[in-house]
Protein backbone atom coordinates (compact mmCIF):
# COMPACT_ATOMS: atom_id res chain seq x y z
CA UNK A 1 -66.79 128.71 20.95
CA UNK A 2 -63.58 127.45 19.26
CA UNK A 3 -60.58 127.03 20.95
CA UNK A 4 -59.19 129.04 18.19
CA UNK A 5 -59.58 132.34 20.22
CA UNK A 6 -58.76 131.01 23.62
CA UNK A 7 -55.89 133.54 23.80
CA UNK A 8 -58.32 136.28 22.68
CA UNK A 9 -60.96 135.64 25.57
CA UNK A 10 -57.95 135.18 28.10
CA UNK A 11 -57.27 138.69 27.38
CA UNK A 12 -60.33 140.27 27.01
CA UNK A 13 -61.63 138.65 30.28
CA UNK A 14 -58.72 140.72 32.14
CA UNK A 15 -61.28 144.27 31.07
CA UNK A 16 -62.71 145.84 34.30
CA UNK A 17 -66.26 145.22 34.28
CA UNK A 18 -68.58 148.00 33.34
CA UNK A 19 -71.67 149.14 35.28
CA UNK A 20 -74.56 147.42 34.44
CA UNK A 21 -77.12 149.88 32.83
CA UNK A 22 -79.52 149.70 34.99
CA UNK A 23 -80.74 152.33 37.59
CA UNK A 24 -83.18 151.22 40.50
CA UNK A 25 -83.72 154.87 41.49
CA UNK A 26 -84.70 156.07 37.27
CA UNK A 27 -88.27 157.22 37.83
CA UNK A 28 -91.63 155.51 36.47
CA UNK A 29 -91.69 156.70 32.88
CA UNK A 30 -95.08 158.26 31.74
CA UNK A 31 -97.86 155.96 30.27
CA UNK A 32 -100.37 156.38 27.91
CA UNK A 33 -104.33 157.21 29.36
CA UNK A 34 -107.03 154.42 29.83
CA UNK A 35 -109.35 156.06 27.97
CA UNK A 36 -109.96 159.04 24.91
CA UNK A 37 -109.06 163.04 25.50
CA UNK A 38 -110.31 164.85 23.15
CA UNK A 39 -109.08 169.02 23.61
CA UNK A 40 -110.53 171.33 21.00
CA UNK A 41 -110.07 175.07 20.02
CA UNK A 42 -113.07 176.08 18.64
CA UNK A 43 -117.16 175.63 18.20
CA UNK A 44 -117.65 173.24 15.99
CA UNK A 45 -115.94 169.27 16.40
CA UNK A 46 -114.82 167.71 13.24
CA UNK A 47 -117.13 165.99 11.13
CA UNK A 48 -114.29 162.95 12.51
CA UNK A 49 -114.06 163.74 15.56
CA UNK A 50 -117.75 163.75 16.15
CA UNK A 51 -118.05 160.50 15.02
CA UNK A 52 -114.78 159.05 16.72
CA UNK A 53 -117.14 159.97 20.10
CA UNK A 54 -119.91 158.39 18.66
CA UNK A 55 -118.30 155.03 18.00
CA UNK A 56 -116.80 154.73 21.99
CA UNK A 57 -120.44 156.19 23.45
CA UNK A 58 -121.81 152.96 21.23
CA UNK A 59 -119.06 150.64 22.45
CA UNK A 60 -120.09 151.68 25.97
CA UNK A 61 -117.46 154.53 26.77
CA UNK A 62 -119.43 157.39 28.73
CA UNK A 63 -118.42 161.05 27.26
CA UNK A 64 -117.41 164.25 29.76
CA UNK A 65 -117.17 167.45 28.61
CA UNK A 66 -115.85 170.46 30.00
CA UNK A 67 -115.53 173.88 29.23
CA UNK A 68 -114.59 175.87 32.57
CA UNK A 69 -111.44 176.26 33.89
CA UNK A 70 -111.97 174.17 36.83
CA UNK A 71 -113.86 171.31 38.01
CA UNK A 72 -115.01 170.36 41.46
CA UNK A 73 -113.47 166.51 41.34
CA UNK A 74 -110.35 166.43 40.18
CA UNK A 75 -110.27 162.48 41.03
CA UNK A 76 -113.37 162.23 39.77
CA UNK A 77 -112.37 163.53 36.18
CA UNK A 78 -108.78 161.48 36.20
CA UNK A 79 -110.41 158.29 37.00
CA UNK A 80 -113.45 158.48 34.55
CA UNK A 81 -110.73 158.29 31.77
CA UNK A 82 -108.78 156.17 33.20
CA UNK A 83 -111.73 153.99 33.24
CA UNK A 84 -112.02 154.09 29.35
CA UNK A 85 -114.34 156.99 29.41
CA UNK A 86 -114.36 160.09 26.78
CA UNK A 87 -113.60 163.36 27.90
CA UNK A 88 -113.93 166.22 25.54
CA UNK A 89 -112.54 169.69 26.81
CA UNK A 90 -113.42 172.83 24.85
CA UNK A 91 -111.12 175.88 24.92
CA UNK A 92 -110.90 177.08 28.54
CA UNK A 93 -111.40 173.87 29.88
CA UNK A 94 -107.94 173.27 29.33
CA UNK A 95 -106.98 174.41 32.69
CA UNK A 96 -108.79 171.72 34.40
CA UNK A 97 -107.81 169.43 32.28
CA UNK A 98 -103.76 170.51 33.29
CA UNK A 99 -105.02 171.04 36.55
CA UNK A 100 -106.40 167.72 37.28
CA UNK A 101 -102.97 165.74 35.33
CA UNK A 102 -105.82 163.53 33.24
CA UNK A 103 -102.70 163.77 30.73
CA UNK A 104 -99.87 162.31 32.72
CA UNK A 105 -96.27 164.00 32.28
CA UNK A 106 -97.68 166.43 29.31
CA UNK A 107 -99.81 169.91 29.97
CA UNK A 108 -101.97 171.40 26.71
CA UNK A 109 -102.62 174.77 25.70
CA UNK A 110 -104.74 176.29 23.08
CA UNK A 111 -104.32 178.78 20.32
CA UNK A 112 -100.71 177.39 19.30
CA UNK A 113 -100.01 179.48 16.55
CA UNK A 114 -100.48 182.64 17.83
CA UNK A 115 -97.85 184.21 19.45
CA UNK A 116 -99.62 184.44 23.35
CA UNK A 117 -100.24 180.69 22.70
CA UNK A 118 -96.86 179.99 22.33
CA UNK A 119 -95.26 182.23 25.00
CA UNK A 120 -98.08 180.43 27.49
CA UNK A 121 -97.07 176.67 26.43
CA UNK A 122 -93.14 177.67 26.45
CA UNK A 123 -93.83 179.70 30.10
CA UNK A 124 -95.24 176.20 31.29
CA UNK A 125 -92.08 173.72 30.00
CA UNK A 126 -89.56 176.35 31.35
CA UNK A 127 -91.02 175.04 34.80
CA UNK A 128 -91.97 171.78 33.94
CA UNK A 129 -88.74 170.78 31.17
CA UNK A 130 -89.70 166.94 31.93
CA UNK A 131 -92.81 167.59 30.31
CA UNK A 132 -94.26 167.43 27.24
CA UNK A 133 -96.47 170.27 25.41
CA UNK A 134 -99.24 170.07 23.38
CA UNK A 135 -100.70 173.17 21.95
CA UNK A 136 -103.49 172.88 19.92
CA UNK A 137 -104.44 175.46 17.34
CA UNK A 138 -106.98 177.31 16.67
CA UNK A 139 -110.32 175.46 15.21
CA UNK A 140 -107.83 172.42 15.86
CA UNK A 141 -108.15 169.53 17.51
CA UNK A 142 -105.85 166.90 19.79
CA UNK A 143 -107.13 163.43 20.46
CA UNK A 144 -104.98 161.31 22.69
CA UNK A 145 -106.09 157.64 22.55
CA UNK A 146 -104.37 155.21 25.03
CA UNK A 147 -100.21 156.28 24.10
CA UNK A 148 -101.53 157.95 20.73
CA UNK A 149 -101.59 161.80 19.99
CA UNK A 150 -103.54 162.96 16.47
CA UNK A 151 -104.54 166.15 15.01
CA UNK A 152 -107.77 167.03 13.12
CA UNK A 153 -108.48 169.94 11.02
CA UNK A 154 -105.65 173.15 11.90
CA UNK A 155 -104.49 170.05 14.52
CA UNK A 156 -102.15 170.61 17.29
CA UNK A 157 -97.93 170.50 17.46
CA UNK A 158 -96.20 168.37 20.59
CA UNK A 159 -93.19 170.08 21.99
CA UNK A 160 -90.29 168.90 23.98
CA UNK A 161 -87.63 171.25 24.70
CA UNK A 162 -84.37 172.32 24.21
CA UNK A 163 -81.67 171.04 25.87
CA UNK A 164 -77.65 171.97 25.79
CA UNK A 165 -77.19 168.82 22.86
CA UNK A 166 -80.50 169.29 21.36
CA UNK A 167 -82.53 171.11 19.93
CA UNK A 168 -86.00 172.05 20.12
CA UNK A 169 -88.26 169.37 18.95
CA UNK A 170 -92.18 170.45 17.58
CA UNK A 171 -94.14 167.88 16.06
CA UNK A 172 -96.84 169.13 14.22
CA UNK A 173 -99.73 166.80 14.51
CA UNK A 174 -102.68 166.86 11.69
CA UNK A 175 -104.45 163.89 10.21
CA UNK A 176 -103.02 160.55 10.20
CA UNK A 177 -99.65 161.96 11.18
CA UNK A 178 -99.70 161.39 14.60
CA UNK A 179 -96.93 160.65 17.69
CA UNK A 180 -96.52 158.69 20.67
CA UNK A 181 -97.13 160.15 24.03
CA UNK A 182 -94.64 157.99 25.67
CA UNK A 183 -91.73 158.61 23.21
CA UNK A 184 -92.20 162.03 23.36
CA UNK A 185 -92.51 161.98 27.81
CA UNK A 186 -89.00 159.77 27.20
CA UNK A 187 -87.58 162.64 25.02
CA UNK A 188 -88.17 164.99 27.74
CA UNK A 189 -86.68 163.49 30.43
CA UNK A 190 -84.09 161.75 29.02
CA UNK A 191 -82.69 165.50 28.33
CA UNK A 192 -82.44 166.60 31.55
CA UNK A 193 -80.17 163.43 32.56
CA UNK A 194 -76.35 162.90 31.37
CA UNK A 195 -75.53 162.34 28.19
CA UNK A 196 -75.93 159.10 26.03
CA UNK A 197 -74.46 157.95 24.76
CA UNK A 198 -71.66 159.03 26.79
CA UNK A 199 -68.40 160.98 24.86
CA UNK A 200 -66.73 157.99 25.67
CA UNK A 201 -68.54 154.45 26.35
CA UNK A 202 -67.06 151.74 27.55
CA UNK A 203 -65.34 149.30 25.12
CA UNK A 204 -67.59 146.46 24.44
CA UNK A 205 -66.92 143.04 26.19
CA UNK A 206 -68.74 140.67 28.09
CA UNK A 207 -66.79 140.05 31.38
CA UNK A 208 -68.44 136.86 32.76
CA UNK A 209 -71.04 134.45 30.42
CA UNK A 210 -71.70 134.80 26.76
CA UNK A 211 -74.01 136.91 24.93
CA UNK A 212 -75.70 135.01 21.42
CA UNK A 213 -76.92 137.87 18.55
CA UNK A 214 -79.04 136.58 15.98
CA UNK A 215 -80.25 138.81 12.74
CA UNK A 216 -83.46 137.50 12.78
CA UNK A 217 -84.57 134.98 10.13
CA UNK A 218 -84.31 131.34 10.58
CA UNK A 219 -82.48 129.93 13.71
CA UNK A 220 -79.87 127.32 12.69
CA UNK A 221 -78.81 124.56 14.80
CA UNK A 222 -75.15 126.50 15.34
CA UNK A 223 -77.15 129.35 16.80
CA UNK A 224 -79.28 127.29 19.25
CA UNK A 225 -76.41 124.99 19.90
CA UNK A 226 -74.10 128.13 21.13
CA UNK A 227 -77.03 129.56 23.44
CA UNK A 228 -77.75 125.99 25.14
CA UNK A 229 -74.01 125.64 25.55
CA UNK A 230 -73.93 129.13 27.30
CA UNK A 231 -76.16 128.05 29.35
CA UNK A 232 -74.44 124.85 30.72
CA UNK A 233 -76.61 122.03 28.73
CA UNK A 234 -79.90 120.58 28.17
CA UNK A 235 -80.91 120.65 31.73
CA UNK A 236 -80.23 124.32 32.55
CA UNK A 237 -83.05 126.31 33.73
CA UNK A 238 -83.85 129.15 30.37
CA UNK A 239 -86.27 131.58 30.67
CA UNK A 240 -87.95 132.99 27.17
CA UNK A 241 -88.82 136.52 27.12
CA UNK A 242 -91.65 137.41 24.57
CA UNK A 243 -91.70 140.43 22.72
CA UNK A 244 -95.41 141.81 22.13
CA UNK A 245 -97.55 144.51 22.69
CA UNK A 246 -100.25 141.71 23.75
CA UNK A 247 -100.84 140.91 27.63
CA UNK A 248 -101.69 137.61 27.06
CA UNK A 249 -99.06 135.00 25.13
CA UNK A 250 -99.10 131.71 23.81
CA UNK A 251 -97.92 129.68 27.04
CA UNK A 252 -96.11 127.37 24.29
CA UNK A 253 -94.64 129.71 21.97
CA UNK A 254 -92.65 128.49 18.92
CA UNK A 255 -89.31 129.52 20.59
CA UNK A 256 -89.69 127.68 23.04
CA UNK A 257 -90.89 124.50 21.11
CA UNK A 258 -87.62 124.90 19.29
CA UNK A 259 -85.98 125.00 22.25
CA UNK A 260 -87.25 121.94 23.69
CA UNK A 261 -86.66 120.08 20.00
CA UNK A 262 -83.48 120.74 20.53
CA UNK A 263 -83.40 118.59 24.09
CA UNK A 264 -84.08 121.59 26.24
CA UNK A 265 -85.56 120.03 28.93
CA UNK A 266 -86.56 122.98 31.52
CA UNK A 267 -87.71 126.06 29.59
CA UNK A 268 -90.30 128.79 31.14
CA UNK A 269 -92.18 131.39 29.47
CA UNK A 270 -90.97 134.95 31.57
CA UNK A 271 -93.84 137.87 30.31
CA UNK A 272 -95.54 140.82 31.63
CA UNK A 273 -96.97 144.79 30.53
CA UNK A 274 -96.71 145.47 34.10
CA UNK A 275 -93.50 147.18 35.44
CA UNK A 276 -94.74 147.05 39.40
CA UNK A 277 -94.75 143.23 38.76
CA UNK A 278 -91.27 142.93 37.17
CA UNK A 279 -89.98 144.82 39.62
CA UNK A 280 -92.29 143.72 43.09
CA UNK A 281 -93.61 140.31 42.47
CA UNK A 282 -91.17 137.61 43.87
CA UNK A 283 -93.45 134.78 42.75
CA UNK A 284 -93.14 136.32 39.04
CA UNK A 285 -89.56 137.01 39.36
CA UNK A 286 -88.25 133.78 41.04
CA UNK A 287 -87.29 131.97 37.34
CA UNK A 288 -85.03 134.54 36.49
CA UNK A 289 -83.19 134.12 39.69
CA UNK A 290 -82.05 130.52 38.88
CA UNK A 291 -81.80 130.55 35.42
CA UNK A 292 -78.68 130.14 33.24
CA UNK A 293 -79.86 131.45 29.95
CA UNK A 294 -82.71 134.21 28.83
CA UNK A 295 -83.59 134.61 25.10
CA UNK A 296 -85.33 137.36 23.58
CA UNK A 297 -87.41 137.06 20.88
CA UNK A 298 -88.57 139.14 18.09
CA UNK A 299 -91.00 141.82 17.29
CA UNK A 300 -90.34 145.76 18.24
CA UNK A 301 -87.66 145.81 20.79
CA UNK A 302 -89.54 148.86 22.61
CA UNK A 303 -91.72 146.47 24.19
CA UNK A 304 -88.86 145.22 26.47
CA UNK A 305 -88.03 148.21 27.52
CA UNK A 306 -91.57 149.24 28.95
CA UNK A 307 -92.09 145.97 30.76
CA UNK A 308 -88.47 145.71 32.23
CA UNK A 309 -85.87 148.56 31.92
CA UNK A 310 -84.68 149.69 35.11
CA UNK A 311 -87.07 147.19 36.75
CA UNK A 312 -85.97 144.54 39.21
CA UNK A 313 -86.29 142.27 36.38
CA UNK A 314 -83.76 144.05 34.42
CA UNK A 315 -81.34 143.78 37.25
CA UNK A 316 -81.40 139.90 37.37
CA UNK A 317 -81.11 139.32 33.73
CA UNK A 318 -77.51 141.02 34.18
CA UNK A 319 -76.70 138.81 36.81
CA UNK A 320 -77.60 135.73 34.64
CA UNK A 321 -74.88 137.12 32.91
CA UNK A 322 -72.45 138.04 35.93
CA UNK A 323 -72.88 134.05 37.23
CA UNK A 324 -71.75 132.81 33.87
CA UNK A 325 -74.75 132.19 31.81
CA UNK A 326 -75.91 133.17 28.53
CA UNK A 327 -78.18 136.19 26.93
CA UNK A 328 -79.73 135.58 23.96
CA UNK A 329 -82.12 136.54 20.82
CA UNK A 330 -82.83 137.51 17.71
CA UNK A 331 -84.37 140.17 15.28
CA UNK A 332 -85.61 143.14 18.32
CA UNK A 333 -83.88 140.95 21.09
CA UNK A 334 -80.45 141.06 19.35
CA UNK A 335 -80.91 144.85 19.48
CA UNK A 336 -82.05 144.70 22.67
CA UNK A 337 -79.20 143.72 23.90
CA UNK A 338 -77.02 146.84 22.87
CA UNK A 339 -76.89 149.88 25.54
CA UNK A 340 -77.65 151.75 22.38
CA UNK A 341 -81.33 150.44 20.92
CA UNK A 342 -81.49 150.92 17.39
CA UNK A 343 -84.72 151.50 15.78
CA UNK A 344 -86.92 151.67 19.02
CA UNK A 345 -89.68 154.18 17.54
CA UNK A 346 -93.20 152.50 18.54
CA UNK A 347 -94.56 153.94 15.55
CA UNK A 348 -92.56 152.39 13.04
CA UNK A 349 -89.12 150.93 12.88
CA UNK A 350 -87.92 153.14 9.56
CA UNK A 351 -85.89 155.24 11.96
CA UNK A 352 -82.67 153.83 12.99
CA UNK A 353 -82.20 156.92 15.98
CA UNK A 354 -85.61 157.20 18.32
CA UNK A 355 -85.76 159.96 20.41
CA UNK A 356 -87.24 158.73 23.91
CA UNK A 357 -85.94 155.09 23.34
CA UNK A 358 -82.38 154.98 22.42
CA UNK A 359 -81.47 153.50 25.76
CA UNK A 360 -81.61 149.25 25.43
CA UNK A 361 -80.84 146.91 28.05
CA UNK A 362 -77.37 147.28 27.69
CA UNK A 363 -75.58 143.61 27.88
CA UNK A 364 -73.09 144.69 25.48
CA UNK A 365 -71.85 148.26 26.27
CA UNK A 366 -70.61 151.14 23.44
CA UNK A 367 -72.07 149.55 20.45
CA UNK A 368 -75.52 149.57 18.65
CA UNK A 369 -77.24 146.52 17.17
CA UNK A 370 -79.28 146.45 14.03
CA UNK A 371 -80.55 143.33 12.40
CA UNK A 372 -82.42 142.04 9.11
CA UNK A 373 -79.37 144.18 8.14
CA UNK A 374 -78.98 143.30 3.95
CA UNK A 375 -82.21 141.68 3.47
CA UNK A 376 -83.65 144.77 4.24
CA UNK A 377 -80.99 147.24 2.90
CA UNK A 378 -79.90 149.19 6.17
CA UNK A 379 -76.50 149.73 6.22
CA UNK A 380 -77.29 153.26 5.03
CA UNK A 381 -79.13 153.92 8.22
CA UNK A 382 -75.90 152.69 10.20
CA UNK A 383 -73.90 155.55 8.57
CA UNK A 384 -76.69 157.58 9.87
CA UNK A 385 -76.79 156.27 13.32
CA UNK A 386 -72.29 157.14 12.73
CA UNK A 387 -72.86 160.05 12.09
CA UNK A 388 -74.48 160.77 15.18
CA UNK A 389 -72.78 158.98 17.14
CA UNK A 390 -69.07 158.00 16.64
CA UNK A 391 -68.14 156.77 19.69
CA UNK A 392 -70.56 153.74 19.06
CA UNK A 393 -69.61 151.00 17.31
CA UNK A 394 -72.09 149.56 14.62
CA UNK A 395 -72.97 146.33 14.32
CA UNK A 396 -75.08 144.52 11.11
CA UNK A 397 -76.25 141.32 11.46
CA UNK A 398 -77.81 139.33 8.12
CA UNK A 399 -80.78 137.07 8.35
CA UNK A 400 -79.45 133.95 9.83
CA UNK A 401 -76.01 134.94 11.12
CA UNK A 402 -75.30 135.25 14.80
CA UNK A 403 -72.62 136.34 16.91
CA UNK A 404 -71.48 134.75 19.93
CA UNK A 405 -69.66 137.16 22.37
CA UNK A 406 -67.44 136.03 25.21
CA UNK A 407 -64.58 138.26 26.39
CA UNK A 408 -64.40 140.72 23.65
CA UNK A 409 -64.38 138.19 21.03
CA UNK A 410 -67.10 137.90 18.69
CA UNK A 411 -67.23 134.89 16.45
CA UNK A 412 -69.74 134.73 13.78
CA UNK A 413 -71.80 131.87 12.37
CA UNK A 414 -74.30 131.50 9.81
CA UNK A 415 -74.96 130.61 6.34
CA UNK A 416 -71.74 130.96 4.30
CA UNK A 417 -73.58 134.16 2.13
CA UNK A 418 -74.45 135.63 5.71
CA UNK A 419 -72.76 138.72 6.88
CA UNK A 420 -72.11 140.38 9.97
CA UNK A 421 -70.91 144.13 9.23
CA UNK A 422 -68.93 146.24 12.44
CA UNK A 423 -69.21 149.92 11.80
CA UNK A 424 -65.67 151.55 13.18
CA UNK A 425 -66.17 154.10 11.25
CA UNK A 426 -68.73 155.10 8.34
CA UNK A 427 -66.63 152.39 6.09
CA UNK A 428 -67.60 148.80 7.43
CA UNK A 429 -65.46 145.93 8.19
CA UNK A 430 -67.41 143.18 6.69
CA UNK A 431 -66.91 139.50 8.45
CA UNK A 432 -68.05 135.68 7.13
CA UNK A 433 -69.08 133.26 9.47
CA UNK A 434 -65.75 131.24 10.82
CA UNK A 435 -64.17 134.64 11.54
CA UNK A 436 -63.85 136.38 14.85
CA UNK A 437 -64.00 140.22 15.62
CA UNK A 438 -62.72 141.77 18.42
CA UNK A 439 -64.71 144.53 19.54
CA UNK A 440 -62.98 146.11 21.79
CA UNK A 441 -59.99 146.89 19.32
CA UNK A 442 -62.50 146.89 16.64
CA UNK A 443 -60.45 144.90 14.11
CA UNK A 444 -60.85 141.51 12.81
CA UNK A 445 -58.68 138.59 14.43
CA UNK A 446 -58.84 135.69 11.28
């Protein structure tokens, strides 16, 4: 950083430190099923549907079906699909199905639209509000595949209810339009817990270390000069966190070969789908525990959250931070860093606000982090995300720009047409590289 906003970091460093946000004692969130359920209301499957079970019973998958309201293995029935098995309940046989929790953190119900189907699905979230509902309709059907819920014919509508900030939420679910099981579980829960954002977050700043927020895009020299830097030279231990729905990654990702390029000389590849092992495993977690610098790299910033929020994991990337070193990434793991995740729908990332996954990892608190900002014509969607939430300040980041954040101070670099845009209010404050923001007053310094 230039000594040009010394004074600036001497001031900001003087803020109390926030809480980390991260919560040891936040339950295991919901995952999607092993296998197929298929629940329908009716007496005839789906010219679709029929065939759907046809392709998995060729593929190997064996296919259950029950139509009674209770079965005498409960176990039996839970771990056939979470074995990759098919099980296809008809009407009544919806009460096993609840009964034995083959759907975690959701219960189903049929005949939706009529008004006894609705009262019975409602009856069941006003005991169960961390739940999720699915009510199929009548001659409908719901197919939940892994962490994805579809509808055929009259389909089915997922429910998660009310709370005292908002409302109701049905999603009706027919055809190709379908939802994700795990977004919606999130949803639920998250509205039984305090508010977030809170009425008033804590102004961003970055007590001890240095934070580096790329746009995505190319990775200039400047950018991976500042994040080596932050993390005390050549020879500091980093640790590069993959983003990817995959379980298996390239053990010599590009990232990394950059990093090396660039005279990094001990880099490690940090990646798992499996929470108990970022949050148990000693042997898995033992690079994060020396190392000076993390990066993040791109793809759909959800990911990170299911492997490591709230994890043990999560914990010791904010004391790489605490000890001095550096956080970085770019495209999803500049948002990541934000305690407010923009664009974290696992379905698509068209919608800046995601119900379920709002929360990020929260390195930089009070703001919210959106990237590939003019190449890809967003800045809309932050008057959106505003709008919603005022307290939060905005922040755009342009292909190729990056902002490095010590203190309170954020001085961008980049390309001389890159932007980085800070949203005080619905009108932004637009910054070139060479300038310096201060977030915590939100206003820029020179």
């Amino acid at each position: 950083m230039h000594h040009r906003v010394l004074a600036v970091l001497l001031v900001s460093l003087s803020f109390s430190t926030a809480a980390a946000q991260y919560d040891a004692a936040r339950p295991e969130p919901v995952g999607g099923i092993g296998g197929t359920v298929i629940v329908h209301d009716g007496e005839e499957l789906s010219h679709a549907v029929g065939s759907l079970i046809e392709e998995l019973a060729d593929d190997g998958a064996a296919v259950v079906t029950i139509s009674g309201a209770a079965v005498e293995d409960a176990g039996a029935l839970v771990a056939h699909v979470a074995g990759g098995g098919v099980l296809v309940v008809v009407g009544e046989g919806v009460r096993a199905l609840n009964a034995s929790k083959v759907i975690p953190g959701a219960f189903v119900t049929v005949g939706f639209e009529t008004e006894e189907g609705r009262a019975r699905l409602f009856d069941v979230l006003g005991r169960h509000p961390d739940a999720v509902g699915l009510g199929v309709h009548t001659g409908g059907t719901l197919v939940v595949r892994g962490r994805r819920l579809f509808g055929q014919r009259s389909g089915a509508t997922a429910v998660v209810e009310a709370s005292e900030r908002r409302a109701l939420r049905e999603e009706r679910l027919r055809g190709r339009e379908g939802a994700d099981l795990v977004a919606l579980s999130r949803s639920a829960r998250a509205r039984l817990r305090p508010t977030f954002p809170a009425a008033e977050p804590p102004k961003p700043a970055v007590p001890n270390g240095r934070l580096v927020i790329a746009g995505g895009g190319g990775l200039s020299a400047a950018v991976i000069g500042a994040f080596l830097e932050g993390a005390g030279g050549l020879d500091a231990p980093i640790v590069y966190v993959p983003c990817t729905e995959s379980v298996v990654v390239d053990p010599d990702p590009g990232m990394v070969r950059m990093l090396r390029k660039s005279g990094a000389t001990n880099v490690r590849v940090f990646h798992t789908k499996d929470r108990t092992r970022a949050d148990e495993d000693e042997a898995f977690l033992a690079p994060l525990k020396e190392a000076k610098g993390v990066w993040f790299g791109g793809g759909r910033q959800w990911n990170f959250v299911d492997s490591y929020q709230h994890t043990e994991a999560h914990r010791l990337m904010h004391d790489v931070l605490a000890r001095g070193g550096v956080i970085g990434g770019s495209s999803a793991g500049a948002s990541i860093q934000a305690d407010y995740m923009a664009r974290g729908d696992p379905l698509g990332n068209l919608n800046i606000i995601a119900e379920g996954y709002e929360e990020g990892l929260g390195f930089l608190r009070g703001c919210a982090i959106d990237q590939h900002f003019t190449q890809r014509g967003r800045q809309r969607d932050m008057v959106e995300l505003k709008t919603a939430f005022p307290q939060l300040l905005g922040i755009g980041l342009d292909e190729g720009v990056a902002i490095v954040v010590e203190g309170s101070a954020a001085e961008v670099i980049g390309p001389r047409d890159g932007r980085a845009w800070f949203y005080a209010s619905d009108d932004p404050i637009v910054v070139p590289p060479g300038a310096t923001f201060d977030l915590a007053s939100r206003r820029r310094l020179f």
